[in-house]
N, C-alpha and C. Protein backbone atom coordinates (compact mmCIF):
# COMPACT_ATOMS: atom_id res chain seq x y z
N UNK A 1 23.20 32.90 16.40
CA UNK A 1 23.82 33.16 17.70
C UNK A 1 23.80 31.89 18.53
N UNK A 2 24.59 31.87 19.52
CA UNK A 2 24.73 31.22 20.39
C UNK A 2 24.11 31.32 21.44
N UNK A 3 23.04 30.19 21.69
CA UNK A 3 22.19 30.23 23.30
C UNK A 3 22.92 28.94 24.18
N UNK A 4 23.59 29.48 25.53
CA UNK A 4 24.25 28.90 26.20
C UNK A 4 23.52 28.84 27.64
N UNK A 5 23.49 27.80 28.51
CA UNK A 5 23.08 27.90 29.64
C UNK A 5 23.68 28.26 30.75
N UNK A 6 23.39 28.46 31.65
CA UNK A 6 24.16 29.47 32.88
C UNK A 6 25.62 28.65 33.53
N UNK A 7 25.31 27.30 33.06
CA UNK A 7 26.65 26.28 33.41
C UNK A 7 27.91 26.48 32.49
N UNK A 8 27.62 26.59 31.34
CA UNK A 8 28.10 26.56 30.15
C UNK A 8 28.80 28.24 30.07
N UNK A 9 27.98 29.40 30.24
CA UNK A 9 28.51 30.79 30.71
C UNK A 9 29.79 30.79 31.18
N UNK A 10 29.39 30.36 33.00
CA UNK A 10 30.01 30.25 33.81
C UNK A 10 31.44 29.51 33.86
N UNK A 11 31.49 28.35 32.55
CA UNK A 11 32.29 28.06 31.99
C UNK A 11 33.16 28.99 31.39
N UNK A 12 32.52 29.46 30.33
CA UNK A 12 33.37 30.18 29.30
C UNK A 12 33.97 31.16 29.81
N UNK A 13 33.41 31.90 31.09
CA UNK A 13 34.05 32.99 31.80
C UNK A 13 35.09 32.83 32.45
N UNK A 14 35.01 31.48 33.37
CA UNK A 14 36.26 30.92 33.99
C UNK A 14 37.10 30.73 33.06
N UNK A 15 37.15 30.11 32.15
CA UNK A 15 38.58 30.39 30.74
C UNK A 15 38.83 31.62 30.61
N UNK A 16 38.07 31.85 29.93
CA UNK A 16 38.25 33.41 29.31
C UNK A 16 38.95 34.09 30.53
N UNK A 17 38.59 34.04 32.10
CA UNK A 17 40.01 34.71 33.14
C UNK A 17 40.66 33.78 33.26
N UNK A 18 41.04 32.35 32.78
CA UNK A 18 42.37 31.92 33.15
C UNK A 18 43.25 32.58 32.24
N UNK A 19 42.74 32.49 30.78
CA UNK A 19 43.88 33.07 29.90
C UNK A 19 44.42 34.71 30.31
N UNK A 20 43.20 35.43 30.73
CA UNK A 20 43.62 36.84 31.15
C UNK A 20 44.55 36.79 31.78
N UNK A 21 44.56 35.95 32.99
CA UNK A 21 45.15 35.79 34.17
C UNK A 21 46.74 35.48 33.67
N UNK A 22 46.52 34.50 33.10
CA UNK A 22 47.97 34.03 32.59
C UNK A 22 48.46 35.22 31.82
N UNK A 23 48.26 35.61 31.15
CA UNK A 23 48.64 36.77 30.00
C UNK A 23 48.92 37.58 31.14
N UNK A 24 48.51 38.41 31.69
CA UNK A 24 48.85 39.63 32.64
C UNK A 24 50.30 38.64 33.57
N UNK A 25 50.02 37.42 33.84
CA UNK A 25 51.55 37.13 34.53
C UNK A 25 52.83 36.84 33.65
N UNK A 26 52.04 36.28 32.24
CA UNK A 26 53.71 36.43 31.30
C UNK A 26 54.14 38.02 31.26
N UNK A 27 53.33 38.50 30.73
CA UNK A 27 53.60 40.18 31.02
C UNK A 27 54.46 40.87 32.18
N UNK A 28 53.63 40.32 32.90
CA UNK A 28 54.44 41.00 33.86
C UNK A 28 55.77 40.12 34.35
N UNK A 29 55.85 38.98 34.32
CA UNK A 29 57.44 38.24 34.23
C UNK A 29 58.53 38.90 32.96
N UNK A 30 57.98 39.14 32.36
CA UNK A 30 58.90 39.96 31.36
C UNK A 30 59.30 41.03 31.56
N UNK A 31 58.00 41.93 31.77
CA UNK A 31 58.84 43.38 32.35
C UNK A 31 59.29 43.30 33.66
N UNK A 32 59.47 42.09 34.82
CA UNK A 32 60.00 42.04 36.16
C UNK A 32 60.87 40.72 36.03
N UNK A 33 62.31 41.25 35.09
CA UNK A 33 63.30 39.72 35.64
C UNK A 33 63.59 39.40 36.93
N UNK A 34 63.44 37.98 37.27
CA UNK A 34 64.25 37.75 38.60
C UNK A 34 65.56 38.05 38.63
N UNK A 35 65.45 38.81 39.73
CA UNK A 35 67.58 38.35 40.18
C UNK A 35 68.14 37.74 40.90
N UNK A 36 68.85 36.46 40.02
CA UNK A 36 68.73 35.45 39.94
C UNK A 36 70.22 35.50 40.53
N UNK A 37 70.72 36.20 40.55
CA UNK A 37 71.94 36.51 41.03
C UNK A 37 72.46 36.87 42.67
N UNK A 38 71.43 37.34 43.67
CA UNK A 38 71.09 37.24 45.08
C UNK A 38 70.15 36.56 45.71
N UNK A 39 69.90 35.91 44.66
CA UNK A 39 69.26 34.84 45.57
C UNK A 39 69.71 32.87 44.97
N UNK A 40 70.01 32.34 46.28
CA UNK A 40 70.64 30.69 46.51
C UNK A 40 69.45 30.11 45.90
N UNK A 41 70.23 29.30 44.48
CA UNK A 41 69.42 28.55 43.76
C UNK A 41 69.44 27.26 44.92
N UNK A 42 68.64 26.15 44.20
CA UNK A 42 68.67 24.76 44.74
C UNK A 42 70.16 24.68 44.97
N UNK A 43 70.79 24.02 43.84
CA UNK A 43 71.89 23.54 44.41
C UNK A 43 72.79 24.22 45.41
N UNK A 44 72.91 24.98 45.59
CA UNK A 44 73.70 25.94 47.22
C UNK A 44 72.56 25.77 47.66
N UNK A 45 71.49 25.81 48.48
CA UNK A 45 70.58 25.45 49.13
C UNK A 45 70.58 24.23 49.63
N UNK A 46 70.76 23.21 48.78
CA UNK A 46 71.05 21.86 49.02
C UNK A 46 72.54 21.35 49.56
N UNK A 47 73.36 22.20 49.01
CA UNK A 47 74.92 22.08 50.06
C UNK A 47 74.59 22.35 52.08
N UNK A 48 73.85 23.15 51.89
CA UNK A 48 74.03 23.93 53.36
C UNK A 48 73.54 22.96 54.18
C-alpha cells in the first residue's frame, strides 16, 4: 500500500476534483448546446 502524507492527500484530492469537475462540464456541454444562433458572435459584435 501506499503511505502518503497529508500534503501529498490533499494533492491527490485536488486532481481527482479537477477531473470530476471537468467531466461533469463536458457532460453537461453536450447535453446543453449553445444557441449559437441568437446570440452576436465576435465578429457582429466587433462591427457595432
Amino acid at each position: 500500500m501506499f503511505v502518503l502524507t497529508a500534503e501529498e492527500k490533499r494533492v491527490v484530492c485536488f486532481v481527482m476534483l479537477a477531473i470530476l469537475i471537468g467531466l461533469g462540464v463536458k457532460q453537461y456541454r453536450r447535453d446543453h448546446p449553445a444557441n449559437h444562433a441568437s446570440q452576436p458572435g465576435m465578429k457582429e459584435s466587433a462591427r457595432r
